[in-house]
PDB file of N, CA and C in Angstrom:
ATOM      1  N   UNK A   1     -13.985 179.655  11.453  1.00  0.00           N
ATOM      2  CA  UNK A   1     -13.571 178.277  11.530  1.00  0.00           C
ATOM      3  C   UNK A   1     -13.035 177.983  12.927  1.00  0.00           C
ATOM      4  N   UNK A   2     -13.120 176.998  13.701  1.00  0.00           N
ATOM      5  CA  UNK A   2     -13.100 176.654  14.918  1.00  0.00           C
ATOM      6  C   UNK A   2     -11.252 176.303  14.491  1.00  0.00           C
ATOM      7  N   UNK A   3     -10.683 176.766  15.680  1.00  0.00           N
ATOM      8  CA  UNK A   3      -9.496 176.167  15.791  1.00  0.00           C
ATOM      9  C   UNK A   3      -9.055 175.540  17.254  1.00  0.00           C
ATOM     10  N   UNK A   4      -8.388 174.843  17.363  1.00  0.00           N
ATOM     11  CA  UNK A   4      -8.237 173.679  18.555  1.00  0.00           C
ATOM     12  C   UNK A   4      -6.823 174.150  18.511  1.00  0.00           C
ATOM     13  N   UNK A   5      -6.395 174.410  20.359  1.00  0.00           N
ATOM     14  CA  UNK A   5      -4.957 174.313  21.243  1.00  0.00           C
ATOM     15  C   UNK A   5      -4.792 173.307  21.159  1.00  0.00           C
ATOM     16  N   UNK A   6      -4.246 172.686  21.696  1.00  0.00           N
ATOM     17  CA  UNK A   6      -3.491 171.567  22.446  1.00  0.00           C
ATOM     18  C   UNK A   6      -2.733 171.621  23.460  1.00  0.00           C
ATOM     19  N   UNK A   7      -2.664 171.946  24.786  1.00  0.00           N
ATOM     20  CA  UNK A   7      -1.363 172.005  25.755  1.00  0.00           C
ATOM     21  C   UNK A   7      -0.848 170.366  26.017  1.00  0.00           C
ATOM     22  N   UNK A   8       0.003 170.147  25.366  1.00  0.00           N
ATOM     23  CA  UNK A   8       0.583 168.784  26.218  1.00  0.00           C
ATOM     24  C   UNK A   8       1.765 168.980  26.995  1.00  0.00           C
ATOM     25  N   UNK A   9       1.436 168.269  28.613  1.00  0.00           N
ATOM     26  CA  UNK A   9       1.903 168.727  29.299  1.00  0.00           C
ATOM     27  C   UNK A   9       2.630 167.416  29.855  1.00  0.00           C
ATOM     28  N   UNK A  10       4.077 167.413  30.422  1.00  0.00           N
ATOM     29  CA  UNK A  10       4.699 166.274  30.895  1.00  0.00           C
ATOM     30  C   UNK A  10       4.434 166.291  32.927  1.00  0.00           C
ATOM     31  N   UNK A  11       3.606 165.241  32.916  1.00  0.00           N
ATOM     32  CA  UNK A  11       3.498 165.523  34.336  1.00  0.00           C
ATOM     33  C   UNK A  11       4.399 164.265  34.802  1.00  0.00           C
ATOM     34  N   UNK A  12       5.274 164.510  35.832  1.00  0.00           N
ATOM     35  CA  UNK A  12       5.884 163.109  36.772  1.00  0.00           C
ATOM     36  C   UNK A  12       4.631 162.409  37.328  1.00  0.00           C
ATOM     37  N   UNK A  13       5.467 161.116  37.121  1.00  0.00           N
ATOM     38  CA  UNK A  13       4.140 159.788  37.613  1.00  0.00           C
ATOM     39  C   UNK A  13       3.771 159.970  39.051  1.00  0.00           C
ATOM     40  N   UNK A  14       2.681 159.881  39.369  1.00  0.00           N
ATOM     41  CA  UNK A  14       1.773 160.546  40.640  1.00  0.00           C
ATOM     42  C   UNK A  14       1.499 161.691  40.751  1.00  0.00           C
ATOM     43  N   UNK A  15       1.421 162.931  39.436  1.00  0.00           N
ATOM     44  CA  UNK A  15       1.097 163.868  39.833  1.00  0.00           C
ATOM     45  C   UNK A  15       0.296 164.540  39.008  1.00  0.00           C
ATOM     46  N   UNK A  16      -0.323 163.497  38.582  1.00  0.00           N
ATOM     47  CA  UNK A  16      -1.525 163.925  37.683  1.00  0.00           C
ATOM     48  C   UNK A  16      -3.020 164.203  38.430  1.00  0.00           C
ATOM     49  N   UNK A  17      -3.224 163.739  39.914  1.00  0.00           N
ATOM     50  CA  UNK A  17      -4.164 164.222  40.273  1.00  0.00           C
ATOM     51  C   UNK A  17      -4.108 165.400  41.182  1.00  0.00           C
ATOM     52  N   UNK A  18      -2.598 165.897  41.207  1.00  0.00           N
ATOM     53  CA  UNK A  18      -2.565 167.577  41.781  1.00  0.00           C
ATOM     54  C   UNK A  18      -2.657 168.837  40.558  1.00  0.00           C
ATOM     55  N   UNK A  19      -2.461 167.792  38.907  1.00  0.00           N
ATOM     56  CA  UNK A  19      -2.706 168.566  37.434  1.00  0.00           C
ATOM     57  C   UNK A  19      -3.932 169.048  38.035  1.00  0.00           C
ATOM     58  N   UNK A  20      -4.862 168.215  37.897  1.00  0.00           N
ATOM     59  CA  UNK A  20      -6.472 167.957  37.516  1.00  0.00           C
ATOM     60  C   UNK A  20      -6.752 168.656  38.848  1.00  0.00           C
ATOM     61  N   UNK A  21      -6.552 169.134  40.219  1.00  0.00           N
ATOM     62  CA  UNK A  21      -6.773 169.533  41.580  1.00  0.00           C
ATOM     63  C   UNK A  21      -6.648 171.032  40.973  1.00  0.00           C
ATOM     64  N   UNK A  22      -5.333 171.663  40.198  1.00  0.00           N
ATOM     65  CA  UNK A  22      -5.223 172.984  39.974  1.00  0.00           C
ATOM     66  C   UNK A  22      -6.395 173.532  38.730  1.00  0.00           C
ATOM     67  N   UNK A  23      -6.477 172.885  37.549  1.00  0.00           N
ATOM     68  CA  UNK A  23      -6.947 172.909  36.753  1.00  0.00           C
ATOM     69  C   UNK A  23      -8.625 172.987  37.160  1.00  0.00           C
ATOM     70  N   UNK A  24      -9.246 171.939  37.931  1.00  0.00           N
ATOM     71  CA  UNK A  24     -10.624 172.038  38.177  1.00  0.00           C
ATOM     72  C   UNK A  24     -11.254 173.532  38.655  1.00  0.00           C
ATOM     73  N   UNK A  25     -10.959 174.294  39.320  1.00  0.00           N
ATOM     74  CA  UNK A  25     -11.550 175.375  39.630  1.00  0.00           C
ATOM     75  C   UNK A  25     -11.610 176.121  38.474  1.00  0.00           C
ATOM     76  N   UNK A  26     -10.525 175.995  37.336  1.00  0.00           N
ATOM     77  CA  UNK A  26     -10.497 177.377  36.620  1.00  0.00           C
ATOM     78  C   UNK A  26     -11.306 176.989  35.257  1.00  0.00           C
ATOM     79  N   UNK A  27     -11.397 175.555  35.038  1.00  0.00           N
ATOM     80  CA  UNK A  27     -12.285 175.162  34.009  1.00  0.00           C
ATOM     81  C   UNK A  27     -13.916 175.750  33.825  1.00  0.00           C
ATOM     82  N   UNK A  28     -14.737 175.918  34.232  1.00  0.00           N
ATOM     83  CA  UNK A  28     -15.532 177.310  34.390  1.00  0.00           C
ATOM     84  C   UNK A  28     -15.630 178.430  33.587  1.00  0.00           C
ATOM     85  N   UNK A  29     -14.364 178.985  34.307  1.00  0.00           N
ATOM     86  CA  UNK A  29     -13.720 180.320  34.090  1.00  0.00           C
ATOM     87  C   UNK A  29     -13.607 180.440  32.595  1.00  0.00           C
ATOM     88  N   UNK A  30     -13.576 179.756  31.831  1.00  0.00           N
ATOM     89  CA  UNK A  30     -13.279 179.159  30.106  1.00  0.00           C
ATOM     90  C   UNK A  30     -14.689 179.521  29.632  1.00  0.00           C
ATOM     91  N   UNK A  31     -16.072 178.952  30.208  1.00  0.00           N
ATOM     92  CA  UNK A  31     -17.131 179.592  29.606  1.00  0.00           C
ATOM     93  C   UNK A  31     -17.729 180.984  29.137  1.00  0.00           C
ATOM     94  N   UNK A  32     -16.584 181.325  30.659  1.00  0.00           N
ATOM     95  CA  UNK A  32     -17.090 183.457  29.658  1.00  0.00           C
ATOM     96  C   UNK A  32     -16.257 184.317  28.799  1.00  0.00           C
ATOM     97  N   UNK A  33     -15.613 183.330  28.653  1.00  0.00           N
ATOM     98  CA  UNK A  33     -14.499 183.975  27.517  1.00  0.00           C
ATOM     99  C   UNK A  33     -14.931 184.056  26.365  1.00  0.00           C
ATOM    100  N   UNK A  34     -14.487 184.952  25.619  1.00  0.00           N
ATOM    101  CA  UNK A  34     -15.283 185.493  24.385  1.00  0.00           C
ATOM    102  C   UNK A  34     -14.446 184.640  23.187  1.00  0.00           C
ATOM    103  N   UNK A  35     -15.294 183.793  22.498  1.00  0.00           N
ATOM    104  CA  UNK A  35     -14.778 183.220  21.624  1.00  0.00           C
ATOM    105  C   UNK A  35     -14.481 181.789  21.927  1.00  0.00           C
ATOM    106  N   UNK A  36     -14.295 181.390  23.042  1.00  0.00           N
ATOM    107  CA  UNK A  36     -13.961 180.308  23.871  1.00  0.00           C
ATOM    108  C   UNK A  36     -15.193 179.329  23.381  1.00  0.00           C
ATOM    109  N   UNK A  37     -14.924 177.474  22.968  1.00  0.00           N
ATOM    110  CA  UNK A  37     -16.063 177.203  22.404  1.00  0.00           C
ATOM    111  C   UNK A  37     -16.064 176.065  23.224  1.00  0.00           C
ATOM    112  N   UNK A  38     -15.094 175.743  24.348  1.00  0.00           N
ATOM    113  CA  UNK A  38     -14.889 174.787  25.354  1.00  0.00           C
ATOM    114  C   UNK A  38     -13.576 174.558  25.470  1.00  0.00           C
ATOM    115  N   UNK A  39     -13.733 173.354  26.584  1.00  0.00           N
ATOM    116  CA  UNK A  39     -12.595 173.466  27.564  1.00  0.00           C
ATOM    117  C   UNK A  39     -12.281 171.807  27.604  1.00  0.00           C
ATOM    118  N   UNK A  40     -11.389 171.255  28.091  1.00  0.00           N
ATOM    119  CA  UNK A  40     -10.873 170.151  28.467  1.00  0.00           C
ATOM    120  C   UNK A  40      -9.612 169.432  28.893  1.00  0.00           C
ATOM    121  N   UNK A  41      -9.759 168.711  30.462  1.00  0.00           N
ATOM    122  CA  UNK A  41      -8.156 168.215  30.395  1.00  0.00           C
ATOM    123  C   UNK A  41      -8.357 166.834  30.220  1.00  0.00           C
ATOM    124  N   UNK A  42      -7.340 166.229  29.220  1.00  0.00           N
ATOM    125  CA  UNK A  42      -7.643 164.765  29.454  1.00  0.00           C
ATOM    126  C   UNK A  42      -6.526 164.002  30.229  1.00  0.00           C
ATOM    127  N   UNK A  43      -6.776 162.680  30.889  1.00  0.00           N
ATOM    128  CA  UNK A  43      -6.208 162.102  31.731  1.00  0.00           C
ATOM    129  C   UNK A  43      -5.369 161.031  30.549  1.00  0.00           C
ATOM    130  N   UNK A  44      -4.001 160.712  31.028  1.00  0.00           N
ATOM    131  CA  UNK A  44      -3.564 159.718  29.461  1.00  0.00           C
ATOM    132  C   UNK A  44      -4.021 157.875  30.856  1.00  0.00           C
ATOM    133  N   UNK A  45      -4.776 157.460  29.761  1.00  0.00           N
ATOM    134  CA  UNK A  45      -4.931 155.961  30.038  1.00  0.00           C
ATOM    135  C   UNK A  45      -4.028 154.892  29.901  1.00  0.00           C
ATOM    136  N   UNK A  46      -2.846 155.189  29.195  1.00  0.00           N
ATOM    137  CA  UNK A  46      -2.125 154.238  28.332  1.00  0.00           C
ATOM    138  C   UNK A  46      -0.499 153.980  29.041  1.00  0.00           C
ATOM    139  N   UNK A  47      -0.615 154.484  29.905  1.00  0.00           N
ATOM    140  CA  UNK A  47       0.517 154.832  30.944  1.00  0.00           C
ATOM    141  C   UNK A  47       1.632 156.019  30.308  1.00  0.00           C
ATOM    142  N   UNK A  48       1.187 156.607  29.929  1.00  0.00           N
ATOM    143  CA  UNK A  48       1.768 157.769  29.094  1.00  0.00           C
ATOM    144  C   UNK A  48       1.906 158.751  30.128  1.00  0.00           C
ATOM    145  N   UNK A  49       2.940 159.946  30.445  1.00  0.00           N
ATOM    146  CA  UNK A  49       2.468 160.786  31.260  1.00  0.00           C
ATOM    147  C   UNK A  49       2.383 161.827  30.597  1.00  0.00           C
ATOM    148  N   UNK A  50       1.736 162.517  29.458  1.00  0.00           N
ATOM    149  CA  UNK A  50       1.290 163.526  28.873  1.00  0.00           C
ATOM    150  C   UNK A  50       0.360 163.853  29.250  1.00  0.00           C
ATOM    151  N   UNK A  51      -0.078 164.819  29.192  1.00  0.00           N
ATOM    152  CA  UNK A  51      -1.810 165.173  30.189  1.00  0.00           C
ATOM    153  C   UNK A  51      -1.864 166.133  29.022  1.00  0.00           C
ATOM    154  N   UNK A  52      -3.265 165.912  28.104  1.00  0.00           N
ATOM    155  CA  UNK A  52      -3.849 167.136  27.447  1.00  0.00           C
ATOM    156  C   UNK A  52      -4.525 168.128  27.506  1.00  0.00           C
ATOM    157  N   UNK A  53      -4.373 169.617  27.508  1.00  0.00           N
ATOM    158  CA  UNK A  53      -5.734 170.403  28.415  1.00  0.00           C
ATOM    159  C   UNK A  53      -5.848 170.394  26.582  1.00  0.00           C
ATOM    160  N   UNK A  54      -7.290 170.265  26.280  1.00  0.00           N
ATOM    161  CA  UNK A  54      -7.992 170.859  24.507  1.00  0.00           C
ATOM    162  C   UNK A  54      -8.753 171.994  24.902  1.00  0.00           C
ATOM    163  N   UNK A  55      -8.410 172.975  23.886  1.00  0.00           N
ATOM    164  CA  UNK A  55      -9.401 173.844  23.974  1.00  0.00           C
ATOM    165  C   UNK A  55      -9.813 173.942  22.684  1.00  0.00           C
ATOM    166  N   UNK A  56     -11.105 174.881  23.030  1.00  0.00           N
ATOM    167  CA  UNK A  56     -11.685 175.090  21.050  1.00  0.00           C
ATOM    168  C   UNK A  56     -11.789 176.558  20.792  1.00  0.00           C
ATOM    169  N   UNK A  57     -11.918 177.171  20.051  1.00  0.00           N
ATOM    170  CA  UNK A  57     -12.161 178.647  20.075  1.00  0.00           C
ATOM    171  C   UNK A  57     -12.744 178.703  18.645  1.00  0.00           C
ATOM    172  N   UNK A  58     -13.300 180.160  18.554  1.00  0.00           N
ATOM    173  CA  UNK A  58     -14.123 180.424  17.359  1.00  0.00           C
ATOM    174  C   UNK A  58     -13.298 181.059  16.433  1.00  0.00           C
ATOM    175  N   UNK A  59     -12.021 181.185  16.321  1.00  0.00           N
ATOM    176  CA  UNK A  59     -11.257 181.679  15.652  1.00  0.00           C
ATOM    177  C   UNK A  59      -9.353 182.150  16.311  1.00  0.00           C
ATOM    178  N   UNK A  60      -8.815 182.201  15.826  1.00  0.00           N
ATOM    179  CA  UNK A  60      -7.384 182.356  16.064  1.00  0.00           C
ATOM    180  C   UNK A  60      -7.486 183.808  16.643  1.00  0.00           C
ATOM    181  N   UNK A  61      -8.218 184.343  16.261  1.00  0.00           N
ATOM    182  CA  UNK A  61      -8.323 185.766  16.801  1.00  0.00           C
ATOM    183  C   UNK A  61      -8.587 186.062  18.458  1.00  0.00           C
ATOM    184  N   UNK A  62      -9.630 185.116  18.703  1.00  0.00           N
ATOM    185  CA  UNK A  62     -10.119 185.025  20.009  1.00  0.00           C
ATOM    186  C   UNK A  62      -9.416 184.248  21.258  1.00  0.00           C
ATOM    187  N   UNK A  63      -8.509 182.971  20.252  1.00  0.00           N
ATOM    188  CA  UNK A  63      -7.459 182.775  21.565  1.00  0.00           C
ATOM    189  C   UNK A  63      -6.510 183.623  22.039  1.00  0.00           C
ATOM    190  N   UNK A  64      -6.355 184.458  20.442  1.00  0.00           N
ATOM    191  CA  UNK A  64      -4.910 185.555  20.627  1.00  0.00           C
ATOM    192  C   UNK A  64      -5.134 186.437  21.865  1.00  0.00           C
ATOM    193  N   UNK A  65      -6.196 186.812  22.037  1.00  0.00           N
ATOM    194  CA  UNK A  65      -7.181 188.178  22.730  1.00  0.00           C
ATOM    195  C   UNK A  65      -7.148 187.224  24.057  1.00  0.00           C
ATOM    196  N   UNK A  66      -7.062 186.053  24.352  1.00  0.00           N
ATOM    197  CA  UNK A  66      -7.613 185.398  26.095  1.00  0.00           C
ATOM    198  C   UNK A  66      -5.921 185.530  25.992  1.00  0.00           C
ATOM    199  N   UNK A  67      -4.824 185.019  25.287  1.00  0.00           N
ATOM    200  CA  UNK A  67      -3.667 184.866  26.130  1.00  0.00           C
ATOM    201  C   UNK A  67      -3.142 186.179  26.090  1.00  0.00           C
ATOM    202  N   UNK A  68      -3.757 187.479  25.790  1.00  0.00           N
ATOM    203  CA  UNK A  68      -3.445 188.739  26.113  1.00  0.00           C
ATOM    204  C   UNK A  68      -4.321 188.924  27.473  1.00  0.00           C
ATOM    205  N   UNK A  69      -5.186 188.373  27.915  1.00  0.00           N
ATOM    206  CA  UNK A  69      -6.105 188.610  28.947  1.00  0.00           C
ATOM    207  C   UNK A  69      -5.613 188.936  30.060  1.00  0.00           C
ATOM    208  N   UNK A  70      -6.340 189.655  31.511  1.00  0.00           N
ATOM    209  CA  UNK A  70      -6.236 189.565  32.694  1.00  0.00           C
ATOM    210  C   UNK A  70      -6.147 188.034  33.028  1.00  0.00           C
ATOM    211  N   UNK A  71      -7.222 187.722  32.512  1.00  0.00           N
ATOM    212  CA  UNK A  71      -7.967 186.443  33.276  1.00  0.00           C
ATOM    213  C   UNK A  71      -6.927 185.334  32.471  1.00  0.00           C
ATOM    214  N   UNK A  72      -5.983 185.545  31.914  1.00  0.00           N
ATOM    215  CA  UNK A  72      -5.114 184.044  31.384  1.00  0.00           C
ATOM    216  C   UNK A  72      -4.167 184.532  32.362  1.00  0.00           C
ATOM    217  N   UNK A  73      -3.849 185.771  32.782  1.00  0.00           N
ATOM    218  CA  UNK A  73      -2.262 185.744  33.473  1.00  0.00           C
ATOM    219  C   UNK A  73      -2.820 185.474  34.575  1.00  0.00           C
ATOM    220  N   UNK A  74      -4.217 185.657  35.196  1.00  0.00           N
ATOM    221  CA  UNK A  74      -4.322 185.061  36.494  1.00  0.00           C
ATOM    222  C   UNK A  74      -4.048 183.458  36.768  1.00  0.00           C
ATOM    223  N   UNK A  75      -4.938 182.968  35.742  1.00  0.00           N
ATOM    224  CA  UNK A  75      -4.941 181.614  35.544  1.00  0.00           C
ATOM    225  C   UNK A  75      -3.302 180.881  35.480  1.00  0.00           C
ATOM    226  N   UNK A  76      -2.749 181.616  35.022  1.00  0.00           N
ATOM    227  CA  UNK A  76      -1.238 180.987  34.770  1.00  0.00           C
ATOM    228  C   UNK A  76      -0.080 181.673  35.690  1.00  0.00           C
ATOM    229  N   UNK A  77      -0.733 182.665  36.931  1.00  0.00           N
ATOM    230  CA  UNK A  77       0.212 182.949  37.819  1.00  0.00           C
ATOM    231  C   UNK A  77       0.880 182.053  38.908  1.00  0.00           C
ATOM    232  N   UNK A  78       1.843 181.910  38.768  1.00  0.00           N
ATOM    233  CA  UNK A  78       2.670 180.881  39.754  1.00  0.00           C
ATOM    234  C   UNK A  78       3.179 181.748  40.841  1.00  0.00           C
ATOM    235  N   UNK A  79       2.859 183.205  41.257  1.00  0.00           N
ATOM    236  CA  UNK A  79       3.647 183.661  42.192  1.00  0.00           C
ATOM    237  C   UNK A  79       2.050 183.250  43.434  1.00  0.00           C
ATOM    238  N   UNK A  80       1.634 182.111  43.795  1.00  0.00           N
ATOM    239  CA  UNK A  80       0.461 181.760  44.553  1.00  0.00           C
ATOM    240  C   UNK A  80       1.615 180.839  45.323  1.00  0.00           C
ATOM    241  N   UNK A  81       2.641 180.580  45.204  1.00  0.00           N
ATOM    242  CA  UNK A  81       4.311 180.006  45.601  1.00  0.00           C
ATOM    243  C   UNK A  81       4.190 178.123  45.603  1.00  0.00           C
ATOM    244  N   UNK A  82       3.124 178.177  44.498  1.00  0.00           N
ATOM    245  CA  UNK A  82       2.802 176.409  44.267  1.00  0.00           C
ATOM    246  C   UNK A  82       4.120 176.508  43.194  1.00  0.00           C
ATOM    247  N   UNK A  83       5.147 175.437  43.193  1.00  0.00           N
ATOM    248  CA  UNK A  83       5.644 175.054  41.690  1.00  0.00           C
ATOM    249  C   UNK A  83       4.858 174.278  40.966  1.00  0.00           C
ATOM    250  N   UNK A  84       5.445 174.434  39.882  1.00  0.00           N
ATOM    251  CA  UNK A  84       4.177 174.081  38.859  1.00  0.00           C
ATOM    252  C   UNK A  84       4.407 172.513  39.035  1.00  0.00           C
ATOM    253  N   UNK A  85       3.336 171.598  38.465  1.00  0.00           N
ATOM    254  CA  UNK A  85       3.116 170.202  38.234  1.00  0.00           C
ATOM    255  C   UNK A  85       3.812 169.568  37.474  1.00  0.00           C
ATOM    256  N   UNK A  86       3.515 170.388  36.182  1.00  0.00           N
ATOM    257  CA  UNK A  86       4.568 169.753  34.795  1.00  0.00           C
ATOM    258  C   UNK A  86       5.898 170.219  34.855  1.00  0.00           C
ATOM    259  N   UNK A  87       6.126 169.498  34.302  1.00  0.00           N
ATOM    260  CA  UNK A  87       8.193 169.095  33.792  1.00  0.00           C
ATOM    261  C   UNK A  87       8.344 169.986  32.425  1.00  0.00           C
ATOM    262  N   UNK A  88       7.246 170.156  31.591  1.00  0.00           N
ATOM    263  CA  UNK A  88       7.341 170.922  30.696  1.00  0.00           C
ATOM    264  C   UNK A  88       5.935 170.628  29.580  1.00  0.00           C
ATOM    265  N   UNK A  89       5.875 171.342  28.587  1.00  0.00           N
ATOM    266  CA  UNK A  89       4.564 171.628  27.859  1.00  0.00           C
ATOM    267  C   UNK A  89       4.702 172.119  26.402  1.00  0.00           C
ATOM    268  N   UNK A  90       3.949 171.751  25.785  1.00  0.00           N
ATOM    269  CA  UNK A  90       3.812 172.250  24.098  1.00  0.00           C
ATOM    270  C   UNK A  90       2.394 172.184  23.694  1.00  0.00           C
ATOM    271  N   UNK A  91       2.811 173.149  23.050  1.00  0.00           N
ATOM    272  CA  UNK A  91       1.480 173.858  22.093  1.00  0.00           C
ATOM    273  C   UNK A  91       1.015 173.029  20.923  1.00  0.00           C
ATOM    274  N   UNK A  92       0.300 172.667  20.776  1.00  0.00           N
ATOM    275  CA  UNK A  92      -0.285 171.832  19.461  1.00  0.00           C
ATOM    276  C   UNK A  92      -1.290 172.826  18.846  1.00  0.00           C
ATOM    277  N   UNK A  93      -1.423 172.800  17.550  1.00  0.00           N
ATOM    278  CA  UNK A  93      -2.391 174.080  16.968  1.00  0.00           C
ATOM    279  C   UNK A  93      -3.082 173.347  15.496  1.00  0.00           C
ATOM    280  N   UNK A  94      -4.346 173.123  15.850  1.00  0.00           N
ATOM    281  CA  UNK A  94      -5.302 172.345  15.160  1.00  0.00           C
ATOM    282  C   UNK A  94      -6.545 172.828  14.316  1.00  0.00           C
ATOM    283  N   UNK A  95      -6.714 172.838  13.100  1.00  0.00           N
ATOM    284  CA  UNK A  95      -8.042 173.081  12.843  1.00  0.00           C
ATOM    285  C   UNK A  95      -9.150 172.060  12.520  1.00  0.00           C
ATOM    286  N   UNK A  96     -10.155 172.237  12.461  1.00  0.00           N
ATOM    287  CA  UNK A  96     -11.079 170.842  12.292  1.00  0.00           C
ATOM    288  C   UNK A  96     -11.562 170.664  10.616  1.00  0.00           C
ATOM    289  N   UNK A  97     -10.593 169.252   9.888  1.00  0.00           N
ATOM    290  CA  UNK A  97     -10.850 169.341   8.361  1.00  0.00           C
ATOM    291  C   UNK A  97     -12.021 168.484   8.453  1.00  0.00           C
ATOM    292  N   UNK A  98     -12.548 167.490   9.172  1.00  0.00           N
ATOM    293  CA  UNK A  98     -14.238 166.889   8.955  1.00  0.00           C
ATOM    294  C   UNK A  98     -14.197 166.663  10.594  1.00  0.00           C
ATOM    295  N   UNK A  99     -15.759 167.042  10.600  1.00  0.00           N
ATOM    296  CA  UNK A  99     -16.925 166.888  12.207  1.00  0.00           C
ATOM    297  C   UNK A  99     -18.051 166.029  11.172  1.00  0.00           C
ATOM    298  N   UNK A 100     -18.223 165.332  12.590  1.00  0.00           N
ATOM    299  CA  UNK A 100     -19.557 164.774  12.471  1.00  0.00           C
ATOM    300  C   UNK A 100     -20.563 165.214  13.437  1.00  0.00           C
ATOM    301  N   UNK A 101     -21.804 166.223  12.858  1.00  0.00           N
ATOM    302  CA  UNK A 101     -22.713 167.042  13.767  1.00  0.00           C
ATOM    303  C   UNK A 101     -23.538 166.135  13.895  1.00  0.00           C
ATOM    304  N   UNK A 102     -24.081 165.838  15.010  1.00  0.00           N
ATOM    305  CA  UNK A 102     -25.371 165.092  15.882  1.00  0.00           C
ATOM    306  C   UNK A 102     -26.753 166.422  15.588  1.00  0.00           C
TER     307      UNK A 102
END
């Protein structure tokens, strides 16, 4: 069963396009992950400053296994001496009760 993250992340106003500047290179990096079923950050339209990264995975098992990864602590190393963007962040944890397949 597919299960869906959620990172919502509090970014200060104007600094949602240095989010989306860090984030773009490593979005990619999400396709060879095992179990990984996609990737996404969304931008909030509504003047909200929450920024969502969604992810999907093929099971709870397989996100458990990426945030044990090399490749997540790279992705989430801050000693590169950038401070981070967000003000702070939460986990949302989703499964999918109806899809509509094309």
């Amino acid at each position: 069963m597919t299960v869906i993250k959620i990172n919502a992340i509090e970014v200060p106003e104007g600094s949602g396009d240095a989010l989306a500047e860090r984030f773009s290179p490593r979005a990619r990096a999400m396709d060879d992950v095992p179990g990984s079923e996609g990737f996404e950050l969304l931008r909030p339209e509504d003047g909200r400053n929450t920024w969502l990264v969604i992810t999907r995975w093929k099971d709870e098992e397989s996100f458990q296994a990426w945030t044990s990864s090399q490749n997540f602590r790279e992705g989430h190393d801050r000693s590169g001496g950038k401070k981070p963007v967000g003000t702070g962040s939460e986990i949302w944890n989703y499964s999918v009760a109806v899809t509509s397949v094309r």
